[in-house]
Structure formats: structure tokens, C-alpha cells
PDB file of N, CA and C in Angstrom:
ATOM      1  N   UNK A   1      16.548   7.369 -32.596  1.00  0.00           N
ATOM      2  CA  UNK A   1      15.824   6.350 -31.865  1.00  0.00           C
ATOM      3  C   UNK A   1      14.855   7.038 -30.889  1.00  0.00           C
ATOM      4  N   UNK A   2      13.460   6.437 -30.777  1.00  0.00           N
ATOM      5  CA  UNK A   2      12.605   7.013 -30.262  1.00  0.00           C
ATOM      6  C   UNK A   2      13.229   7.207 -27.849  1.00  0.00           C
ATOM      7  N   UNK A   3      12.696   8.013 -27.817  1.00  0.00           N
ATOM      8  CA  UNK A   3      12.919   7.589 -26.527  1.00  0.00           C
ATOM      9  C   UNK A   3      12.296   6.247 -25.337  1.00  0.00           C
ATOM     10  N   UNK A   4      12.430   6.027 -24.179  1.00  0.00           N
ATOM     11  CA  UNK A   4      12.402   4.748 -23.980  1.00  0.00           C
ATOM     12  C   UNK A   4      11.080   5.301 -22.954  1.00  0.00           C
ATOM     13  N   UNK A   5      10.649   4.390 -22.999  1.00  0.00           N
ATOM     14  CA  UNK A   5       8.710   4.840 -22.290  1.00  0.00           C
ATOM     15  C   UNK A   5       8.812   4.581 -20.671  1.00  0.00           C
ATOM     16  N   UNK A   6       8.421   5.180 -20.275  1.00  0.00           N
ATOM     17  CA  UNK A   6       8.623   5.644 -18.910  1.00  0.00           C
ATOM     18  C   UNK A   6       7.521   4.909 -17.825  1.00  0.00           C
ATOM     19  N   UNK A   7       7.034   3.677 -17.109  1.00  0.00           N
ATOM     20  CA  UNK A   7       6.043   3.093 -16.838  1.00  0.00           C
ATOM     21  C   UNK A   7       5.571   3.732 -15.510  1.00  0.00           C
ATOM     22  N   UNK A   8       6.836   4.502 -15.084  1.00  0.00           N
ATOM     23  CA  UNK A   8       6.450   4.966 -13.762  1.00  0.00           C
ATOM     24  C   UNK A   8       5.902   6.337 -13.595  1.00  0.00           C
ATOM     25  N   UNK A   9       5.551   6.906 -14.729  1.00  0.00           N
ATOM     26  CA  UNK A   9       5.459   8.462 -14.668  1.00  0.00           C
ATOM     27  C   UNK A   9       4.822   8.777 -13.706  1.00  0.00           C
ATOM     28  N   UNK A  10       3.841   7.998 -12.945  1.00  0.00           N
ATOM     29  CA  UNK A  10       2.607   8.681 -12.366  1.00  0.00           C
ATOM     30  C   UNK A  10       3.235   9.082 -10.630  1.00  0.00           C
ATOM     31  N   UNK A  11       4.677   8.719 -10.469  1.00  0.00           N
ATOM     32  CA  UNK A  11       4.936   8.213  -8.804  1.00  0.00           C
ATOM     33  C   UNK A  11       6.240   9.501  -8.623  1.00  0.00           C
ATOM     34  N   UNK A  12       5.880   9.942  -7.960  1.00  0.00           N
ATOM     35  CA  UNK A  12       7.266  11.259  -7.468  1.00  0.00           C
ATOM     36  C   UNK A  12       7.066  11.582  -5.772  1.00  0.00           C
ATOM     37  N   UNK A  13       8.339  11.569  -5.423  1.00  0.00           N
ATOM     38  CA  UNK A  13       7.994  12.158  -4.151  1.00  0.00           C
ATOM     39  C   UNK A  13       8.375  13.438  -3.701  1.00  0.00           C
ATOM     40  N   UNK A  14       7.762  13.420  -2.821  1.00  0.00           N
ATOM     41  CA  UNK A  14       7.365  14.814  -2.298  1.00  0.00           C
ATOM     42  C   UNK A  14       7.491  15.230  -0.639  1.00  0.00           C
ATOM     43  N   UNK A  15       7.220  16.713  -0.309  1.00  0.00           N
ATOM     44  CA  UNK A  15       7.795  16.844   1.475  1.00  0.00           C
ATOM     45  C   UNK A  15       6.124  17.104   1.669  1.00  0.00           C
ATOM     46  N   UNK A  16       5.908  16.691   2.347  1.00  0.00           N
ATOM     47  CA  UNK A  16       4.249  17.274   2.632  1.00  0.00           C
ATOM     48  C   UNK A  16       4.481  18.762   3.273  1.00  0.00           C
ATOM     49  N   UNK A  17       3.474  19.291   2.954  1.00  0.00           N
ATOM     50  CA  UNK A  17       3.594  20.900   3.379  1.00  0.00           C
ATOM     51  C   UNK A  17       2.818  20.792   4.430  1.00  0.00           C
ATOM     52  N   UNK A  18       1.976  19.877   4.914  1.00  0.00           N
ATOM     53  CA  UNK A  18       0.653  19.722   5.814  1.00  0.00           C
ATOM     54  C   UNK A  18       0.708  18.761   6.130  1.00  0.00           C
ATOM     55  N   UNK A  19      -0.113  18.110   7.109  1.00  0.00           N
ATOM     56  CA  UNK A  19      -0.327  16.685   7.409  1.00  0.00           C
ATOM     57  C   UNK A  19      -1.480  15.918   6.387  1.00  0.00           C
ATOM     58  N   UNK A  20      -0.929  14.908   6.090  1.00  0.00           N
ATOM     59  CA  UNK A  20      -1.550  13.907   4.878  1.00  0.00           C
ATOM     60  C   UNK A  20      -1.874  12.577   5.741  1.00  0.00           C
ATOM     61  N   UNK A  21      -2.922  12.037   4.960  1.00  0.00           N
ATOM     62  CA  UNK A  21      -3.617  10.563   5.115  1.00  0.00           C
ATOM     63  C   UNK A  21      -2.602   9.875   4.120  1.00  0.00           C
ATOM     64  N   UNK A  22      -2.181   8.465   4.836  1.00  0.00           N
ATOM     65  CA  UNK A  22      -1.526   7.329   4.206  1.00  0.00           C
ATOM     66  C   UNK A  22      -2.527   6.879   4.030  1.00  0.00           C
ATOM     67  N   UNK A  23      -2.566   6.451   2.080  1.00  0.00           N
ATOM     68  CA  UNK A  23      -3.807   6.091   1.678  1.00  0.00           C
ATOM     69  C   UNK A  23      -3.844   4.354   1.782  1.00  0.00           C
ATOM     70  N   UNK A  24      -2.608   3.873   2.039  1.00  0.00           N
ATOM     71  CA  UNK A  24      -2.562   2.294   2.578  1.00  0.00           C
ATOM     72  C   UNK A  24      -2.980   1.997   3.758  1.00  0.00           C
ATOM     73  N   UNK A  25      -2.681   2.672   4.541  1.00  0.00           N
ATOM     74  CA  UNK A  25      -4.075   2.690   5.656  1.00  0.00           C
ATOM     75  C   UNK A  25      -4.354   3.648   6.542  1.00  0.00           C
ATOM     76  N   UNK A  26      -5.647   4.314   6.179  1.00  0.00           N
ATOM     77  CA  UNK A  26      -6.120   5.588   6.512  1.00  0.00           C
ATOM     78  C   UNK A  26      -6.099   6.031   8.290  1.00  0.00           C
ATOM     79  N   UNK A  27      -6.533   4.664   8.202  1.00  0.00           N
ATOM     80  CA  UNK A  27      -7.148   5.198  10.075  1.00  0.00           C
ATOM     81  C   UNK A  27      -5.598   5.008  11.314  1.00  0.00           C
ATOM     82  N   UNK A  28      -4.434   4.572  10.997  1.00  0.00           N
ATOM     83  CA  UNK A  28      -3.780   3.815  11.382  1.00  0.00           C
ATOM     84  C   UNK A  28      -2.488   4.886  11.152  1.00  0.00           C
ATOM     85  N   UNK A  29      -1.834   5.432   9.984  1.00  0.00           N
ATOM     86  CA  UNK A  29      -0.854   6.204   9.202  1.00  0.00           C
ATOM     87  C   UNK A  29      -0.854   7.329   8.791  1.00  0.00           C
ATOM     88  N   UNK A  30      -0.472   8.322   9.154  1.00  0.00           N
ATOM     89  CA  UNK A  30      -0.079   9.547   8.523  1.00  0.00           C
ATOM     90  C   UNK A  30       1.100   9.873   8.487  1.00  0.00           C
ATOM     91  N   UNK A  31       1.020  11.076   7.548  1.00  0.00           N
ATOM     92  CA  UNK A  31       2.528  12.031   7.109  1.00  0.00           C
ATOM     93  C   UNK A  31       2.202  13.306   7.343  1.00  0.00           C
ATOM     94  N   UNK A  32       3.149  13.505   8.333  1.00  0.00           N
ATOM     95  CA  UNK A  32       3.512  14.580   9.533  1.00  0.00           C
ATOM     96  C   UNK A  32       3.866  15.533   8.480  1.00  0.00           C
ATOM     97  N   UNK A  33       3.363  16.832   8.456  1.00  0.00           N
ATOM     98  CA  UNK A  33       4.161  18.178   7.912  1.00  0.00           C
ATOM     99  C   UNK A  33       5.984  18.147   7.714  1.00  0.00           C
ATOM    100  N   UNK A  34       6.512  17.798   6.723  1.00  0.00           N
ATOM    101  CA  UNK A  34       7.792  18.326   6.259  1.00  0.00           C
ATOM    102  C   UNK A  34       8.309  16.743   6.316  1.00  0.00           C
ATOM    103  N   UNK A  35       7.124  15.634   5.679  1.00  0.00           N
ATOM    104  CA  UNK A  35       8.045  14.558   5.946  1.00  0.00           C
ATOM    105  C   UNK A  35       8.069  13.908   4.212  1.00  0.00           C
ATOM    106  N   UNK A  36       9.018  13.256   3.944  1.00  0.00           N
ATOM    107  CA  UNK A  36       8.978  13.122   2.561  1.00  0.00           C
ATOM    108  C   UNK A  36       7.707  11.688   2.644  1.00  0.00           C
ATOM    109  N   UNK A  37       6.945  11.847   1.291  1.00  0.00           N
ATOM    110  CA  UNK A  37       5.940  11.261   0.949  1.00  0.00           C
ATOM    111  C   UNK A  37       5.822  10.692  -0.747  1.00  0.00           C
ATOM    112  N   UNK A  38       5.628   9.438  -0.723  1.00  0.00           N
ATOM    113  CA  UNK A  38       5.345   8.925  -2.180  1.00  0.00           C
ATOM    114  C   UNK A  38       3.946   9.315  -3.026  1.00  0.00           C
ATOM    115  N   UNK A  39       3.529   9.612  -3.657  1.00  0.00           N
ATOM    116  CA  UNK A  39       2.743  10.265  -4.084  1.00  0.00           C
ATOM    117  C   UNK A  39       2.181   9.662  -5.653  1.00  0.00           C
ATOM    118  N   UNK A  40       0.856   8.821  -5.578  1.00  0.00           N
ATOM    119  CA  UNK A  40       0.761   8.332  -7.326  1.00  0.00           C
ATOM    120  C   UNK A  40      -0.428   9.381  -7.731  1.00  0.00           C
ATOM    121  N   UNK A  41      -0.046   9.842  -9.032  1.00  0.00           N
ATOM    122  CA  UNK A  41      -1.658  10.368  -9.948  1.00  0.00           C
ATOM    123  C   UNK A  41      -1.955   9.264 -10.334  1.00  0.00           C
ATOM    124  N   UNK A  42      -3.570   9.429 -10.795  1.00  0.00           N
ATOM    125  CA  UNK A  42      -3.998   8.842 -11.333  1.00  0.00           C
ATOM    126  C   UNK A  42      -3.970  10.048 -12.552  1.00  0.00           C
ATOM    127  N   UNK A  43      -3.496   9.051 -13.938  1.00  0.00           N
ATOM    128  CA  UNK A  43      -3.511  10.110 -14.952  1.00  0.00           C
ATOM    129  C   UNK A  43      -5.328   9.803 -15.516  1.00  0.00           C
ATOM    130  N   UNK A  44      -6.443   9.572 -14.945  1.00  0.00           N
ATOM    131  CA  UNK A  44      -7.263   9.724 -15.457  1.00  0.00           C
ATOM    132  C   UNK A  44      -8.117  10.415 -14.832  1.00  0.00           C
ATOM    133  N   UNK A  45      -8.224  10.353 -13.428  1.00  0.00           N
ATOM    134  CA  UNK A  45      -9.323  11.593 -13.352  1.00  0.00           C
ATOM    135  C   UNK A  45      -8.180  12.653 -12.372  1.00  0.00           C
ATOM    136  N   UNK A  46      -7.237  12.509 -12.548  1.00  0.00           N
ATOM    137  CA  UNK A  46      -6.074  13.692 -12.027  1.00  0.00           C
ATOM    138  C   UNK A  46      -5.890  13.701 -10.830  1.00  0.00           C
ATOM    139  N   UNK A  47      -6.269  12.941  -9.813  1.00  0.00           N
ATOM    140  CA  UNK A  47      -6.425  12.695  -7.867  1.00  0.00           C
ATOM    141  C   UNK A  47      -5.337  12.122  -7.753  1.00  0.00           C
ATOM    142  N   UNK A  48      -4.765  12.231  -6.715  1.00  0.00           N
ATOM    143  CA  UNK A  48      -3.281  11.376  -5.929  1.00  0.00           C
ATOM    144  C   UNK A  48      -3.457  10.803  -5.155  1.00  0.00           C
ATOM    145  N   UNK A  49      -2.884   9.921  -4.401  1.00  0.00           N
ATOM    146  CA  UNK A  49      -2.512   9.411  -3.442  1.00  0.00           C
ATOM    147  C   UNK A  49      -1.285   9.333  -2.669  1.00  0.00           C
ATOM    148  N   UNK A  50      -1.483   9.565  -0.916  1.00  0.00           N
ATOM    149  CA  UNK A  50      -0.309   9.986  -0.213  1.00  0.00           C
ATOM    150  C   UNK A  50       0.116   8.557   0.271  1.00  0.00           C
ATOM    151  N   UNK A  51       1.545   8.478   0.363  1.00  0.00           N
ATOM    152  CA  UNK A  51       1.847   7.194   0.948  1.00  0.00           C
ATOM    153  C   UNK A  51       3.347   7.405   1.933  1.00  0.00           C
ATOM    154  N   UNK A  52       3.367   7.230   3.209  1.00  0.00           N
ATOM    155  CA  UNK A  52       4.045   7.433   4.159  1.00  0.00           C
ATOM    156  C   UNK A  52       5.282   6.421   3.883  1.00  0.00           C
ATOM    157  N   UNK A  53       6.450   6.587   4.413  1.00  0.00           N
ATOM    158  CA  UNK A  53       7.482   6.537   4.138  1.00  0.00           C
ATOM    159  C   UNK A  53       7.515   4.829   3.833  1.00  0.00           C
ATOM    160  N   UNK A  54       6.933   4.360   5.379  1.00  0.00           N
ATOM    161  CA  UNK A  54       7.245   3.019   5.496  1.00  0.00           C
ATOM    162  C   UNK A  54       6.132   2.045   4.430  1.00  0.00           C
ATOM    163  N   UNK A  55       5.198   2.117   4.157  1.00  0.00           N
ATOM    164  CA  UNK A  55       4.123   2.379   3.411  1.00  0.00           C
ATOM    165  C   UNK A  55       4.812   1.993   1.900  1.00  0.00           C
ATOM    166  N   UNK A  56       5.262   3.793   2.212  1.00  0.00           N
ATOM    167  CA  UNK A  56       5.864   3.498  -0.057  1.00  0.00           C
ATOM    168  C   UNK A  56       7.132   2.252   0.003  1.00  0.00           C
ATOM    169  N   UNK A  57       7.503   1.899   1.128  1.00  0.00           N
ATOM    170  CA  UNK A  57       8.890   0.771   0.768  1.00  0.00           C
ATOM    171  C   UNK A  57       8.389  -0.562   0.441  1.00  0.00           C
ATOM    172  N   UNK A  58       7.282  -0.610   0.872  1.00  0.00           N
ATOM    173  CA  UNK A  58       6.450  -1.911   0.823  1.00  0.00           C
ATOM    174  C   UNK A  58       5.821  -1.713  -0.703  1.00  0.00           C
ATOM    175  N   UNK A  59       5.393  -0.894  -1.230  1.00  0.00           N
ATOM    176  CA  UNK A  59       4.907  -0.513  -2.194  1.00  0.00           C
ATOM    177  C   UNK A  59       5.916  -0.792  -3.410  1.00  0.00           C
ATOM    178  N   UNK A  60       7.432  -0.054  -3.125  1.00  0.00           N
ATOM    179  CA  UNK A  60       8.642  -0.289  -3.961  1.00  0.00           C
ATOM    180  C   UNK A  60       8.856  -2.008  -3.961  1.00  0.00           C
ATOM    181  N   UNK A  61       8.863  -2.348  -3.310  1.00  0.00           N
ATOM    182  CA  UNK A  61       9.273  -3.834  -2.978  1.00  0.00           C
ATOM    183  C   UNK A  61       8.072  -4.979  -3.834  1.00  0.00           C
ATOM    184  N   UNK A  62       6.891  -4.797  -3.653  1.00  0.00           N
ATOM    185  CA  UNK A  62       6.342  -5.073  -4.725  1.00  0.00           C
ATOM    186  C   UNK A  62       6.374  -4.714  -6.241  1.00  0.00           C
ATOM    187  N   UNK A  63       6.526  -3.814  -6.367  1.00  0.00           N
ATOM    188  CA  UNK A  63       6.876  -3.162  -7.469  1.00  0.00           C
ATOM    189  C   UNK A  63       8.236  -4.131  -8.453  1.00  0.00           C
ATOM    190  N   UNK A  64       9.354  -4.000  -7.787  1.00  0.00           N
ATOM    191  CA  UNK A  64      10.451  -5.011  -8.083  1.00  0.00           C
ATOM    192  C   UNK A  64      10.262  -6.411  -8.053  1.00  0.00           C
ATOM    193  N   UNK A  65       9.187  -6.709  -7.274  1.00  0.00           N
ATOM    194  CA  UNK A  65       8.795  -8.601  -7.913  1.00  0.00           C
ATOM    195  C   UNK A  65       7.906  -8.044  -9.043  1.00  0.00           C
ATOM    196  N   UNK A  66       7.112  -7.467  -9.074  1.00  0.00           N
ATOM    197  CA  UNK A  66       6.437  -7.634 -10.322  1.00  0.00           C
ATOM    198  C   UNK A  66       7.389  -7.443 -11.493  1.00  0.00           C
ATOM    199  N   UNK A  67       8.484  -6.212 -11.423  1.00  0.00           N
ATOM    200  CA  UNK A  67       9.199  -6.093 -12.652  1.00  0.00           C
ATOM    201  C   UNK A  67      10.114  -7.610 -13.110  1.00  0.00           C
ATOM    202  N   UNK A  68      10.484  -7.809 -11.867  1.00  0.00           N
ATOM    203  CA  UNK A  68      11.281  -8.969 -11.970  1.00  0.00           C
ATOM    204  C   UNK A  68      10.592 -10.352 -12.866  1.00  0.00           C
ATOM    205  N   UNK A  69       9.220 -10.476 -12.051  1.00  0.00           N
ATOM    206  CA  UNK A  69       8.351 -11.433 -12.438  1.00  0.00           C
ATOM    207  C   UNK A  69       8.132 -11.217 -14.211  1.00  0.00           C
ATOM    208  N   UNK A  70       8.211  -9.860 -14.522  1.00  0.00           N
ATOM    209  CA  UNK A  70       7.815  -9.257 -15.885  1.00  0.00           C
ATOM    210  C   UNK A  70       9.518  -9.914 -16.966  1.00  0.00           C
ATOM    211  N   UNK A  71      10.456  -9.557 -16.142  1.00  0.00           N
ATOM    212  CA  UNK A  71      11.712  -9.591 -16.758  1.00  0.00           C
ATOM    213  C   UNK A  71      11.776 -11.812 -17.054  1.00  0.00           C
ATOM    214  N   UNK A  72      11.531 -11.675 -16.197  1.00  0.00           N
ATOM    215  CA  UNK A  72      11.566 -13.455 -16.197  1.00  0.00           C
ATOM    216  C   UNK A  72      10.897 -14.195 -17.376  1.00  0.00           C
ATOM    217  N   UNK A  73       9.418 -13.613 -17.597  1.00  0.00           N
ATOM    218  CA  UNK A  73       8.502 -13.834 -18.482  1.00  0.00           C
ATOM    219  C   UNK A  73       9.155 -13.465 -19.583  1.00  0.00           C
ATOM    220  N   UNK A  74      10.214 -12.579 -20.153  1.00  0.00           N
ATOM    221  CA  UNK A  74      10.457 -12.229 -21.596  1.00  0.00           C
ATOM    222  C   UNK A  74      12.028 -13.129 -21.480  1.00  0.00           C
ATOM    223  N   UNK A  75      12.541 -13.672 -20.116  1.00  0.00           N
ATOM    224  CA  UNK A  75      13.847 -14.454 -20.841  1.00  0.00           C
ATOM    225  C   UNK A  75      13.304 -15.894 -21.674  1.00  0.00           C
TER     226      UNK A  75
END
């Protein structure tokens, strides 16, 4: 059986080695050197995006209505 497809590949987190821009809102959020950080590629032109702790939970949390919303649609 083939393996099962992975929708999230593009999202891993990470410790910042440096201080990073929270790309949810730039002027307002950052990630302090040695703090863990959510992190998406874009698998098309290869660039990331940094997303601060409180930031990526809001991010996760949408994420789970949409799957949910997705799971609902196929019962």
C-alpha cells in the first residue's frame, strides 16, 4: 500500500539561532534568539516564513477548523 500523503510537509519547527520577524505581524512580534519558532516553506520559490510562538497557536487552531470543516464535508 502506497504511503499516506503528508499535507503538512511544508511546517517544522525550529529554535531561532538569531532574532526573527513574526511574519503575522511584522512591526508588533518577534522571536528572540533560542526561542522555538514555526516555520512554513513555500515549496515554490523555496522562502519561509517565521512565526512566534503565540502566533503559530493561532495558526494551529485554524488549521484544525479547516481540517475539521474538511472531515465534515466527506461524512
Amino acid at each position: 500500500m502506497p504511503p499516506i500523503r503528508r499535507v503538512l510537509g511544508g511546517c517544522t519547527i525550529e529554535t531561532a539561532r538569531r532574532r526573527r520577524v513574526c511574519h503575522r505581524n511584522r512591526t508588533d512580534h518577534s522571536i528572540e534568539k533560542d526561542t522555538l519558532c514555526l516555520v512554513i516553506k513555500d515549496p515554490v520559490t523555496g522562502g519561509s516564513k517565521n512565526y512566534c510562538p503565540r502566533c503559530a497557536l493561532a495558526i494551529f487552531d485554524q488549521a484544525a477548523d479547516d481540517l475539521q470543516a474538511l472531515r465534515d464535508e466527506l461524512s
